[in-house]
Protein backbone atom coordinates (compact mmCIF):
# COMPACT_ATOMS: atom_id res chain seq x y z
CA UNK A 1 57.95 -4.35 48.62
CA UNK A 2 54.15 -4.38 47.89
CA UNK A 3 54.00 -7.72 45.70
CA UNK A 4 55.99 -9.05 49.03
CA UNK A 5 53.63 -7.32 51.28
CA UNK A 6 50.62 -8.88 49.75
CA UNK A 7 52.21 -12.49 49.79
CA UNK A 8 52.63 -11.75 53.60
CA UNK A 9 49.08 -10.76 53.79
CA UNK A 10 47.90 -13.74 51.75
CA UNK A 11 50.01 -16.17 54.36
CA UNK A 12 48.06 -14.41 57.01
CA UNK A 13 44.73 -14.95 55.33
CA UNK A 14 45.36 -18.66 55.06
CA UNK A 15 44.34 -19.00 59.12
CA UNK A 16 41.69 -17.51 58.68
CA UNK A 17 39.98 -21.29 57.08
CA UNK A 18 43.52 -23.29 56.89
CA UNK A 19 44.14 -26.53 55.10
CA UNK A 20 47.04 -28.51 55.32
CA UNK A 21 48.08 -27.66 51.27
CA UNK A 22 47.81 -24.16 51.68
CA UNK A 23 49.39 -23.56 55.00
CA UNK A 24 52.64 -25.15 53.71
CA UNK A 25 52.04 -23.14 50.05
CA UNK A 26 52.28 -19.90 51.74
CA UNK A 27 54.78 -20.63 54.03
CA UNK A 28 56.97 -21.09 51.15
CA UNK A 29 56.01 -17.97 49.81
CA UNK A 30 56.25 -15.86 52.54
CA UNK A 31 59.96 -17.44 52.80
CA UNK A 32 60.56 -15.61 49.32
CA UNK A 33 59.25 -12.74 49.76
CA UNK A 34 60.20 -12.14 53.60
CA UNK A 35 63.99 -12.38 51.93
CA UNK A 36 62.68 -9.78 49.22
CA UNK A 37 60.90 -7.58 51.64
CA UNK A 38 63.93 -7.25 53.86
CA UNK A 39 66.97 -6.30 50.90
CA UNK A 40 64.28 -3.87 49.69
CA UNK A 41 63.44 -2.27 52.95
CA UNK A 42 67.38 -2.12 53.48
CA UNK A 43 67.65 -0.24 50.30
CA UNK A 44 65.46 2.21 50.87
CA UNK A 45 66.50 2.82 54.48
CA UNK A 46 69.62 3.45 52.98
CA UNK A 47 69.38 5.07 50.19
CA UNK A 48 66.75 7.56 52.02
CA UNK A 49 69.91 8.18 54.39
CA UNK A 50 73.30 10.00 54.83
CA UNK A 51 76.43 8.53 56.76
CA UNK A 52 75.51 10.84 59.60
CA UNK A 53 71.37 9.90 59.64
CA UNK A 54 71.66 6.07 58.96
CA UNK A 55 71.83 4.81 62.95
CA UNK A 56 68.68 7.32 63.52
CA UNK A 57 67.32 5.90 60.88
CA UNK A 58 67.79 2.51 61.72
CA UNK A 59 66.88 2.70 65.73
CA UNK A 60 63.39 4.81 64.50
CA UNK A 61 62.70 1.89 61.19
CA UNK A 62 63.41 -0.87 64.43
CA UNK A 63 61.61 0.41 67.11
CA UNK A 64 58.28 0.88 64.65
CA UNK A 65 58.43 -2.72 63.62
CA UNK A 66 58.38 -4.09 67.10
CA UNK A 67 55.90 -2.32 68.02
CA UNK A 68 53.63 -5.65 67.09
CA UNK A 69 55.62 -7.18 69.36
CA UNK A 70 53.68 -5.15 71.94
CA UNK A 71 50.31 -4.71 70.51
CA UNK A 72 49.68 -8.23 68.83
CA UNK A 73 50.46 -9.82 72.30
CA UNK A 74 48.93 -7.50 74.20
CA UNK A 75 45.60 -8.03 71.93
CA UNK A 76 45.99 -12.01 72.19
CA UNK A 77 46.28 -11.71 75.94
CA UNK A 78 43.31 -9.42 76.51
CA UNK A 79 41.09 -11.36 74.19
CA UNK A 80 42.09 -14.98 74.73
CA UNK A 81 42.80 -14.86 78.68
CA UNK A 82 41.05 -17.52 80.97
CA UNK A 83 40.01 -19.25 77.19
CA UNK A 84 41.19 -22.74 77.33
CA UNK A 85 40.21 -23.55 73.77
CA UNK A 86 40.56 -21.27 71.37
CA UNK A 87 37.76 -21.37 69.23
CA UNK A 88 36.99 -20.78 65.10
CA UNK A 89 35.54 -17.85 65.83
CA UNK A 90 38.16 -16.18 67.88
CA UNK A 91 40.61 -17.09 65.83
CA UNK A 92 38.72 -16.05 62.41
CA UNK A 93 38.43 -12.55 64.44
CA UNK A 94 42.15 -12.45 65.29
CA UNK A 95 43.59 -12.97 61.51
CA UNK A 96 40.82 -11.15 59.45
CA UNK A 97 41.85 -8.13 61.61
CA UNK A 98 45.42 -8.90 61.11
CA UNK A 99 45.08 -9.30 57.32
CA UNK A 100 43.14 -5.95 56.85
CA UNK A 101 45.78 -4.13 58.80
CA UNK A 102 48.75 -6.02 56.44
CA UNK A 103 47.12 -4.82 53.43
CA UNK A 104 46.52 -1.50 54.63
CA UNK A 105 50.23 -1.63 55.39
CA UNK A 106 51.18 -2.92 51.90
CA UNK A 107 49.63 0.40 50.32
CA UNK A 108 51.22 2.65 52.38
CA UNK A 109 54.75 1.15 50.70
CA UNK A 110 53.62 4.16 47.91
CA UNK A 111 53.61 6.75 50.31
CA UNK A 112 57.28 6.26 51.27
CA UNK A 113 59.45 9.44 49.51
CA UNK A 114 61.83 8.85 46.41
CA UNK A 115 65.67 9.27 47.13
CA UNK A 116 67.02 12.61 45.63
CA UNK A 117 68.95 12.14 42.48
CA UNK A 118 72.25 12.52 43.58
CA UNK A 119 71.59 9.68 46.48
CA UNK A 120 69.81 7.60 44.04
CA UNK A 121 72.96 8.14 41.38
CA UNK A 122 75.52 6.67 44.34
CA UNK A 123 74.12 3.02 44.37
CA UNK A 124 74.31 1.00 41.66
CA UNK A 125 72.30 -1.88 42.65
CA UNK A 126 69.37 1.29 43.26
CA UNK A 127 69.75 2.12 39.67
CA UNK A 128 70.32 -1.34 38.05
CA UNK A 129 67.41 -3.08 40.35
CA UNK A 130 64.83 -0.05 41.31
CA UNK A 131 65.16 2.22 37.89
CA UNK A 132 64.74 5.26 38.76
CA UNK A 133 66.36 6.93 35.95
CA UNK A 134 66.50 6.84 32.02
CA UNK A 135 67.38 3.38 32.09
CA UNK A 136 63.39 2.11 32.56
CA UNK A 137 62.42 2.57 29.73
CA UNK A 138 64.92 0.62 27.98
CA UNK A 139 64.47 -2.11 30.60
CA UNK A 140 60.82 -2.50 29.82
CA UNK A 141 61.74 -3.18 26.55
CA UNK A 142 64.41 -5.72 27.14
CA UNK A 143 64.19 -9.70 26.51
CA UNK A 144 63.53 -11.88 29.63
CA UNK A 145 66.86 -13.06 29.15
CA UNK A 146 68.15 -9.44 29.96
CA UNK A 147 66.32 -9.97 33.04
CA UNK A 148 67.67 -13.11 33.72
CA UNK A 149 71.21 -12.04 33.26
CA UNK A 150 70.27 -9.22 35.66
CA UNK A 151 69.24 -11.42 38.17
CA UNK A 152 72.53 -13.30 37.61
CA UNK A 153 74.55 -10.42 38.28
CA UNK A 154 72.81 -9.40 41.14
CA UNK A 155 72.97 -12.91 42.68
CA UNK A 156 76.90 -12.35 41.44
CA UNK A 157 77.66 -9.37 43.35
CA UNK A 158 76.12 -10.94 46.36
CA UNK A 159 78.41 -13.62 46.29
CA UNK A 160 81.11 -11.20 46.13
CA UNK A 161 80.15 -9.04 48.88
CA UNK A 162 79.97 -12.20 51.20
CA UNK A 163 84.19 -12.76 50.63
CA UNK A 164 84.51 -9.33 51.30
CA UNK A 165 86.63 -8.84 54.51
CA UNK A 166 84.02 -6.50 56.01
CA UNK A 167 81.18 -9.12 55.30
CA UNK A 168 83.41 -11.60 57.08
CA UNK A 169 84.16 -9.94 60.06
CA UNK A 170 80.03 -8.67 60.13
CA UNK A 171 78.80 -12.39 59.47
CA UNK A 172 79.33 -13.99 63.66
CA UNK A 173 77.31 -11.29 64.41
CA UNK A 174 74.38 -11.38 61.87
CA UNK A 175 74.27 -14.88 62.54
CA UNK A 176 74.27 -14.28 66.38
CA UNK A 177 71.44 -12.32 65.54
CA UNK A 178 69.69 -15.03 64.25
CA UNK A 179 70.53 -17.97 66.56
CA UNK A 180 69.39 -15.04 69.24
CA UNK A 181 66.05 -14.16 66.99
CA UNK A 182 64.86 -18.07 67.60
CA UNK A 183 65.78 -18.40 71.19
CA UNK A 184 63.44 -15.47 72.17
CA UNK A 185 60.70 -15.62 69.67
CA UNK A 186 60.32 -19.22 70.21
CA UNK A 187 62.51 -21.35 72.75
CA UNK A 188 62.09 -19.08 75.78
CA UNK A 189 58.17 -18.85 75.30
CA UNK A 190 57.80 -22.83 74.60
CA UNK A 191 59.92 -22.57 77.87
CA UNK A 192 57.59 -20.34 80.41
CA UNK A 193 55.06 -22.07 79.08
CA UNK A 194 56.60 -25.41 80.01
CA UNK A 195 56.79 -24.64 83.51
CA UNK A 196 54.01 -26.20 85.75
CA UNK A 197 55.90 -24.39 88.69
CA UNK A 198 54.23 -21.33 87.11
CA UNK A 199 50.72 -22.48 87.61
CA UNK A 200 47.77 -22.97 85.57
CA UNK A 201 48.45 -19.84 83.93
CA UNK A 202 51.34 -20.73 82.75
CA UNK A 203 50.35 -20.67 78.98
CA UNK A 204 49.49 -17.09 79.22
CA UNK A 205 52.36 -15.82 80.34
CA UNK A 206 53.37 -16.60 77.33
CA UNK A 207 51.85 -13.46 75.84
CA UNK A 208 53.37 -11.56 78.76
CA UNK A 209 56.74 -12.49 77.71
CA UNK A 210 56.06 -11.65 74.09
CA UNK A 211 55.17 -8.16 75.63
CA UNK A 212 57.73 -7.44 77.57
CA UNK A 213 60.15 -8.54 74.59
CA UNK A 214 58.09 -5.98 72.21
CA UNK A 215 58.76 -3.16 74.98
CA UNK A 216 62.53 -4.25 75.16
CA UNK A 217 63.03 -3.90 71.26
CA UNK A 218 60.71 -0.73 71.20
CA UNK A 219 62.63 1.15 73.92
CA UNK A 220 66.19 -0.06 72.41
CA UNK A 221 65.63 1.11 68.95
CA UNK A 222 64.68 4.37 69.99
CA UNK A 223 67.36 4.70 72.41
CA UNK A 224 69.99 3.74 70.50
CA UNK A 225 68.71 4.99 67.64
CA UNK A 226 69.06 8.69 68.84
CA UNK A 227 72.15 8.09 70.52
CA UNK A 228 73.75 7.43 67.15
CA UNK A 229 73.65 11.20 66.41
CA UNK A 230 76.23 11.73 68.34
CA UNK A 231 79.55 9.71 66.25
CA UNK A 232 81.75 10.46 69.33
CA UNK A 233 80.89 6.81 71.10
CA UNK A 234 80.64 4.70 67.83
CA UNK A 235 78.25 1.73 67.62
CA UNK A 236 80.65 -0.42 69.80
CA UNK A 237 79.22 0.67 73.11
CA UNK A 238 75.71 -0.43 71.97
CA UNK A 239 76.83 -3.65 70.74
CA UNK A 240 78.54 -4.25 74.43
CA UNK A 241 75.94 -3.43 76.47
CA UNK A 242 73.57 -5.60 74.17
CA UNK A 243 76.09 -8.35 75.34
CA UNK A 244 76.01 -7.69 78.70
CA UNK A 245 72.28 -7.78 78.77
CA UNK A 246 72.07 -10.69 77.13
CA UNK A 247 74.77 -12.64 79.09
CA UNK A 248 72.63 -11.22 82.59
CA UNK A 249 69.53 -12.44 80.63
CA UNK A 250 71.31 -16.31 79.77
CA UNK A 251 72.41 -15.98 82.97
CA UNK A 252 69.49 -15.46 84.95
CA UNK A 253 67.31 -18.06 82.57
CA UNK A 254 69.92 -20.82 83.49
CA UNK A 255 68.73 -20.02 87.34
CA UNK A 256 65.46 -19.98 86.69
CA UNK A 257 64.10 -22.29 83.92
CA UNK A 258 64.60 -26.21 84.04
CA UNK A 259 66.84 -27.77 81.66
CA UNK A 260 64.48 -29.52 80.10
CA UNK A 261 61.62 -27.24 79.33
CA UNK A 262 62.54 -26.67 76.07
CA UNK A 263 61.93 -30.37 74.97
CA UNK A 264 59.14 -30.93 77.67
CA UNK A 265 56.26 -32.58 76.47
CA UNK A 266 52.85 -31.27 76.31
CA UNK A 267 52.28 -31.54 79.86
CA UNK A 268 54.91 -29.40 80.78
CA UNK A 269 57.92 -29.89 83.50
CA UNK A 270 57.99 -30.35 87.34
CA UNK A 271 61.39 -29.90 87.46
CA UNK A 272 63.48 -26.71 88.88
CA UNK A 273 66.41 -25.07 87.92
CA UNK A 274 68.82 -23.28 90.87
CA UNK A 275 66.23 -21.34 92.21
CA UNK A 276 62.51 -21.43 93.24
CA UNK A 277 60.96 -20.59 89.49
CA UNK A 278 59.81 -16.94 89.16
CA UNK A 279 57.61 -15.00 87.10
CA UNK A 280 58.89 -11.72 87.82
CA UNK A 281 62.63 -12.52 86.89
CA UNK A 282 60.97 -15.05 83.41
CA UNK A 283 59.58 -11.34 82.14
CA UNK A 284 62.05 -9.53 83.22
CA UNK A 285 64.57 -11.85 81.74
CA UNK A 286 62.18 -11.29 78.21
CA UNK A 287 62.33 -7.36 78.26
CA UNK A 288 66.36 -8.39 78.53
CA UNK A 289 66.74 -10.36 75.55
CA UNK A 290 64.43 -7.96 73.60
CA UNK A 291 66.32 -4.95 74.90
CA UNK A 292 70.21 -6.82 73.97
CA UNK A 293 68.61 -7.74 70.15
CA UNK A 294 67.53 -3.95 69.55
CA UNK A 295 71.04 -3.40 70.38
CA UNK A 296 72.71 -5.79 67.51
CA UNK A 297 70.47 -5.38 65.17
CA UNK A 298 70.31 -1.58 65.30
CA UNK A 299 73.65 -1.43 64.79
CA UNK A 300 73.85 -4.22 62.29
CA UNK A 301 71.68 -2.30 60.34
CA UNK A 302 73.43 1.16 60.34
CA UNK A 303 77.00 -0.25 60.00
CA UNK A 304 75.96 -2.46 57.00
CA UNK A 305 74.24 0.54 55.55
CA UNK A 306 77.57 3.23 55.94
CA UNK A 307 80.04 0.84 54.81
CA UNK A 308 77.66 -0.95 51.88
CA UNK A 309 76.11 2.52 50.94
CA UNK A 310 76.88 2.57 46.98
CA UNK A 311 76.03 -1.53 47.52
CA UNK A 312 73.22 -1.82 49.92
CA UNK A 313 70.83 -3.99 48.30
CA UNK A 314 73.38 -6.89 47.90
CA UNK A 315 74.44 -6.41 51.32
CA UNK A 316 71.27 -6.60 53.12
CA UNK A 317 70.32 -9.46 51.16
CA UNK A 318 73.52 -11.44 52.62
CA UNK A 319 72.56 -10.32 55.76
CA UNK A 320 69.21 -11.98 55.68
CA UNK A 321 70.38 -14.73 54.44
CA UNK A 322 72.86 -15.20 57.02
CA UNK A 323 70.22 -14.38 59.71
CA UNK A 324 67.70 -16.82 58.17
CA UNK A 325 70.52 -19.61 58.18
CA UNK A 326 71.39 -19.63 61.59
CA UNK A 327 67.63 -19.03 62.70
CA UNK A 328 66.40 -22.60 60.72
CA UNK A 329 69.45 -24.45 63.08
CA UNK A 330 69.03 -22.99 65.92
CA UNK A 331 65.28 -24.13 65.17
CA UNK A 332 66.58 -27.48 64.20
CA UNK A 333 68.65 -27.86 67.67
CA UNK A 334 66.34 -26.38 69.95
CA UNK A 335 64.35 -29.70 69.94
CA UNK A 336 67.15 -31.89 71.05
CA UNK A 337 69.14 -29.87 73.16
CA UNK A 338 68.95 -29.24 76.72
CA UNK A 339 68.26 -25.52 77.79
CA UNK A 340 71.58 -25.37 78.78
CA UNK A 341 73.63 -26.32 76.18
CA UNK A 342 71.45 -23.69 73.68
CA UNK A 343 72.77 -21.00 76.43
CA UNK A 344 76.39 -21.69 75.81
CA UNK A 345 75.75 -21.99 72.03
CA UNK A 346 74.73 -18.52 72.54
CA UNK A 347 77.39 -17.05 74.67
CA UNK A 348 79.95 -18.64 72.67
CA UNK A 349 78.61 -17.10 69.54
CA UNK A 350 77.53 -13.71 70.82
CA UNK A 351 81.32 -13.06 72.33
CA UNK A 352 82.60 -14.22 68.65
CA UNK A 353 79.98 -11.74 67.53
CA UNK A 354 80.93 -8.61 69.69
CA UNK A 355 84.73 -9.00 68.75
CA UNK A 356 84.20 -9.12 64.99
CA UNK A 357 81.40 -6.62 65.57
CA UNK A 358 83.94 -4.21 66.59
CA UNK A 359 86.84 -5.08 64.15
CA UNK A 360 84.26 -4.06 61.75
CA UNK A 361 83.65 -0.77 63.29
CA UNK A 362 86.90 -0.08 63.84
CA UNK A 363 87.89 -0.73 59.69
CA UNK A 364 84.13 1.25 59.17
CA UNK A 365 85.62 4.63 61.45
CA UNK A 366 88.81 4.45 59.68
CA UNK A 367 87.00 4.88 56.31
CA UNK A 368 85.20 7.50 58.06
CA UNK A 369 87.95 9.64 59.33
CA UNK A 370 89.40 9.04 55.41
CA UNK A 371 86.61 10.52 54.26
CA UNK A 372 86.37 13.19 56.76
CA UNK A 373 89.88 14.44 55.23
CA UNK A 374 89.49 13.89 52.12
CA UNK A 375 86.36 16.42 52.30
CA UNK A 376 89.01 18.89 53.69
């Protein structure tokens, strides 16, 4: 995690003076190690976790990371409003600040706790990939071709995990997820910002949106996250209403927003959708699509970490990859398609999504109650 928090750090400090070679470098780079960073933090959320703590866990390790959400476009809006260029100097302020706090973050990766022993002993992918016990030493001293064939049998049980019928039925969703993750961190602010109905400040509310998105995650992870302490409702009631509030958001964003502002050019749109364009119901329809994605995803992440506990490494790394998937097409669409026709995309997808979602959780309690008896 701290190699792939300094390669994060380093893709921040390339804004700070960028050039066409090393913008693209790093942006490989932080592909890699954004994929590394996430199975790792996945691990350690779970292995740091029991069966009853993961969903805490999960809505308390969500809420804290989108709480830049909030701050970073809160900052960008205090410091850059009324600017109409953006100048080196403001922006050299911006990302120096922003790498400084990334590396800061990076070292506080130490402080995190180890697992106790007999957690650490469940997973196998925590022992074979972490080494915490007597098997480091004998690591160190292995050829690179041990590594390699470790890496191969990693990459191995991946594939695996991906046939497995609980992968299967979790994989609409996680790519929901990530169809979802594009529209609202960059189609619907492209989008606001598109809208000449809105003004000259138009641009800026672009910030506002990412705000009220950060305050939507913030206030579902915590939410939801302490409402998982109590296993009588299950994570299917989260999921649902993350569906509803999405379909109200879709819904109200088809009223609102022209078809074509997400392929608008540069100058923006003058055309309307069903109603007289509003601001109030654009940010309110942001704090809805952050609020519906701390739904899935806090329950993506505790179900994957129950049912993948002995595996969770693996698993989270086919749920990233997943996510990432679906996130580059829905990229790839968004600048052909009509606003529209991205909606249904998503309400297809996200009903698909809900129903597996809760196939899953029903197989998941089942293994639960097994348990439960067996413990009798």
């Amino acid at each position: 995690m701290f190699v792939s928090g300094l390669l994060y750090s380093g893709y921040i400090a390339v804004f700070i003076n960028p050039f066409t070679w090393s913008f693209y470098t790093a942006s490989v780079l932080v592909g890699i190690a954004a994929a590394v960073l996430w199975t790792a933090q996945g691990n350690v959320l779970t292995i740091n976790s029991t069966d009853s703590t993961i969903g805490r866990n999960s809505g308390i390790f969500w809420s804290l990371m989108q709480f830049s959400l909030f701050f970073g476009n809160l900052y960008i809006y205090c410091a850059w409003h009324g600017h109409v260029h953006i100048t080196d100097k403001d922006r050299r302020t911006v990302f120096i600040s922003l790498t400084v706090i990334s590396l800061v973050g990076c070292f506080l990766f130490f402080l995190i706790r180890k697992p106790d022993p007999e957690s650490s002993s469940r997973s196998e992918v925590t022992e074979s990939l972490l080494q915490t016990d007597s098997n480091e030493a004998s690591l160190l001293s292995s050829s690179h071709s041990s590594l390699c064939s470790q890496a191969l049998d990693a990459f191995i049980k991946a594939c695996k995990m991906f046939v497995t019928k609980e992968m299967l039925l979790l994989s609409t969703s996680i790519g929901y997820t990530g169809l979802e993750l594009t529209f609202y961190s960059g189609v619907y602010g492209t989008c606001i910002g598109a809208m000449t109905s809105f003004g000259t400040d138009a641009k800026s509310l672009i910030g506002i949106s990412g705000i009220c998105i950060g305050i939507g995650e913030i206030l579902g992870g915590g939410v939801f996250g302490m409402l998982n302490k109590n296993h009588r409702f299950g994570r299917n009631p989260v999921v649902l209403l993350g569906l509803i509030t999405h379909f109200i958001a879709f819904f109200l964003i088809f009223l609102n927003i022209a078809s074509d502002a997400p392929i608008a050019p540069e100058q923006g749109t003058d055309l309307e959708a069903f109603i007289t364009p509003s601001v109030g119901v654009a940010l309110l329809c942001s704090f809805l699509l952050g609020l519906g994605d701390s739904c899935f995803n806090t329950q993506l992440l505790s179900i994957i970490g129950f049912v993948f506990h002995d595996n969770s490494a693996p698993a989270f790394a086919v749920f990233k990859f997943i996510q990432s998937i679906m996130a580059a097409l829905a990229f790839f669409y968004s600048n052909y398609l009509l606003l529209h026709w991205q909606l249904l995309i998503l309400i297809i997808v996200g009903f698909l999504g809900t129903i597996s979602f809760f196939a899953a959780e029903w197989k998941a309690e089942s293994i639960r109650r097994d348990s439960d008896y067996g413990s009798i």
